[in-house]
C-alpha atoms as a PDB file:
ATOM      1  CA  UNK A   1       2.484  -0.871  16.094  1.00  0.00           C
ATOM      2  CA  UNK A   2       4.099  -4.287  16.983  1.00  0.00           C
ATOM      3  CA  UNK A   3       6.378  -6.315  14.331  1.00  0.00           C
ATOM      4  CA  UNK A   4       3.765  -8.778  14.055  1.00  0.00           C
ATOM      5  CA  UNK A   5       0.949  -5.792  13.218  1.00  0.00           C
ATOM      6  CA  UNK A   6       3.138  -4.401  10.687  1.00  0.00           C
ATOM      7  CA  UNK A   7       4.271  -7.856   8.869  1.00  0.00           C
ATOM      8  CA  UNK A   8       0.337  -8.568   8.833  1.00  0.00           C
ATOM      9  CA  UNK A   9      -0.481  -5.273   7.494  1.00  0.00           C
ATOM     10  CA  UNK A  10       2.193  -5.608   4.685  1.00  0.00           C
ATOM     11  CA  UNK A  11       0.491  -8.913   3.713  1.00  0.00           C
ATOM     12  CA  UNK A  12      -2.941  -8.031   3.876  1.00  0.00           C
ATOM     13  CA  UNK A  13      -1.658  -4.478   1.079  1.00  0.00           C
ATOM     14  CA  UNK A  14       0.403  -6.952  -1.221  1.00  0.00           C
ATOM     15  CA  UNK A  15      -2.599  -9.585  -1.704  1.00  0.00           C
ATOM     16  CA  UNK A  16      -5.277  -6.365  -2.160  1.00  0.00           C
ATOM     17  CA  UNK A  17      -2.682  -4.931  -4.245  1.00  0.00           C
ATOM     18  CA  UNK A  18      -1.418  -8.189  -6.295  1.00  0.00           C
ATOM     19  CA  UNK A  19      -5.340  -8.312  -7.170  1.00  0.00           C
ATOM     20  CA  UNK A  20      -6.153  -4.767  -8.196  1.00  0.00           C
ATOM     21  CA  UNK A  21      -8.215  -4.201  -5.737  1.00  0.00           C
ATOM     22  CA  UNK A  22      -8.427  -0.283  -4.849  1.00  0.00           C
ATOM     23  CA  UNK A  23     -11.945   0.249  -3.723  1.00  0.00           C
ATOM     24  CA  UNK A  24     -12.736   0.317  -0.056  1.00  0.00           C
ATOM     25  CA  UNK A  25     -13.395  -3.636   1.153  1.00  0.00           C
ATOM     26  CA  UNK A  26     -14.824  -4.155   4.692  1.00  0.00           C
ATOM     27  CA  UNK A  27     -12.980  -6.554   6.841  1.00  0.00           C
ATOM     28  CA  UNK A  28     -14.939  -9.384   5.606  1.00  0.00           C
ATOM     29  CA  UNK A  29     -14.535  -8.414   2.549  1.00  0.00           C
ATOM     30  CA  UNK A  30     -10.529  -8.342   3.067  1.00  0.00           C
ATOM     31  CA  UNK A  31     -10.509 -11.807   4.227  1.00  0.00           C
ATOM     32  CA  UNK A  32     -12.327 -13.172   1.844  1.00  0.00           C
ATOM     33  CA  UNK A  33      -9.714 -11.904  -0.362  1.00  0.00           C
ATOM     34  CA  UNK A  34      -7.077 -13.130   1.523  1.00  0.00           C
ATOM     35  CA  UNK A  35      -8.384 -16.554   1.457  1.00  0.00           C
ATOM     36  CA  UNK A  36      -9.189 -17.013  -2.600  1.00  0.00           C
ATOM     37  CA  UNK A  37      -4.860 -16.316  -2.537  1.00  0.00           C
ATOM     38  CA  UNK A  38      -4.195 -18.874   0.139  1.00  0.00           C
ATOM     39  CA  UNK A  39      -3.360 -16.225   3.067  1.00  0.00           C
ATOM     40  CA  UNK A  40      -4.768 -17.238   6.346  1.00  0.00           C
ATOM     41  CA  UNK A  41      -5.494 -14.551   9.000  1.00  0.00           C
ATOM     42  CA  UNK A  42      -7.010 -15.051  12.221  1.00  0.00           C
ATOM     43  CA  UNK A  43      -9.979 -13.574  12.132  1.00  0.00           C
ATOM     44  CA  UNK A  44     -12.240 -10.553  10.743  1.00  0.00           C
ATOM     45  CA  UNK A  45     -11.371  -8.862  13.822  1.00  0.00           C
ATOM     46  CA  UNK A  46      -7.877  -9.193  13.674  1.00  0.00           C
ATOM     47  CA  UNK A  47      -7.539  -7.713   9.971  1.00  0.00           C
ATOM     48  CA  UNK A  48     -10.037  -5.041  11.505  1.00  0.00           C
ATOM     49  CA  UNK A  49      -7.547  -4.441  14.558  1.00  0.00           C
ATOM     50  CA  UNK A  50      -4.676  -4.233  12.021  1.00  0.00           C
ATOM     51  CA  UNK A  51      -5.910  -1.526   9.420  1.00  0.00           C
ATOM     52  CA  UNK A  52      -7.310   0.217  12.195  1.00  0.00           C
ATOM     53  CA  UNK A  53      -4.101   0.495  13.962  1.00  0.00           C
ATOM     54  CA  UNK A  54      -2.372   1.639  10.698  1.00  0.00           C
ATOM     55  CA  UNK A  55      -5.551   3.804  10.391  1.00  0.00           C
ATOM     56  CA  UNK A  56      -3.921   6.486  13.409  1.00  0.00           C
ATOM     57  CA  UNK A  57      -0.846   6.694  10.968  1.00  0.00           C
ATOM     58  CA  UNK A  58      -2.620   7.778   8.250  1.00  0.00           C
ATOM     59  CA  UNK A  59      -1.704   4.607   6.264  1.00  0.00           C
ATOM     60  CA  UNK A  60      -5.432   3.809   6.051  1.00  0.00           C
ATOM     61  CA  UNK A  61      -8.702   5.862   5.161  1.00  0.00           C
ATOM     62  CA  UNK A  62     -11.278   4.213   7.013  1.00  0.00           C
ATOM     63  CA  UNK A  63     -14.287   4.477   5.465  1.00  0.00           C
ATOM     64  CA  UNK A  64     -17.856   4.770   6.727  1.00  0.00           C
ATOM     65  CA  UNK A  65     -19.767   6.041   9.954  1.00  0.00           C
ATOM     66  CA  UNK A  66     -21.060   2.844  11.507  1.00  0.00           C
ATOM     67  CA  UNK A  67     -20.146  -0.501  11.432  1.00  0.00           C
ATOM     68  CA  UNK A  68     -19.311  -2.736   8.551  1.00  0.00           C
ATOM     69  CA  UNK A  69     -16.394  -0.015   8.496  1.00  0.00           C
ATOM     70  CA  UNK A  70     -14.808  -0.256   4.829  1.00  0.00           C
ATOM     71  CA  UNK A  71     -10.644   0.124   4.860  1.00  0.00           C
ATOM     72  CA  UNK A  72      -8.338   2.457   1.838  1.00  0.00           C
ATOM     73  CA  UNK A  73      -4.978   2.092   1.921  1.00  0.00           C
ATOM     74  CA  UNK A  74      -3.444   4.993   1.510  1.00  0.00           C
ATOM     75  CA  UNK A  75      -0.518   5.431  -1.156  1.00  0.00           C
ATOM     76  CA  UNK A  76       2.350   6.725   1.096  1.00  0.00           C
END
């Protein structure tokens, strides 16, 4: 995980957090989030990249079999 992975996941938990959100969101879902509080990300992709890097730490429960994947974070 790089600095800049790990400053973007902290963002992306506050906002979900900040707005109750605990059920699974799919990426989409996450940024459109993100946007109603004024937090601009890249891209779908890159919020997908993101969680599912954290995802190999256990940090995030990805959700779902095929694509739109749905992300958990995970209380650690």
């Amino acid at each position: 995980m790089t600095p800049v992975d790990h400053g973007e996941f902290e963002r992306i938990r506050d906002v979900l957090a900040s707005a109750g959100i605990e059920e699974p969101l799919s990426a989409s879902d996450i940024v459109a989030v993100l946007d109603e509080h004024g937090v601009d990300v890249d891209s779908t992709h890159r919020v997908a990249t993101v969680l599912g890097r954290r995802a190999e730490s256990g940090a995030v429960e990805v959700v779902g079999e095929n694509p739109p994947y749905r992300y958990r974070f995970v209380d650690e």
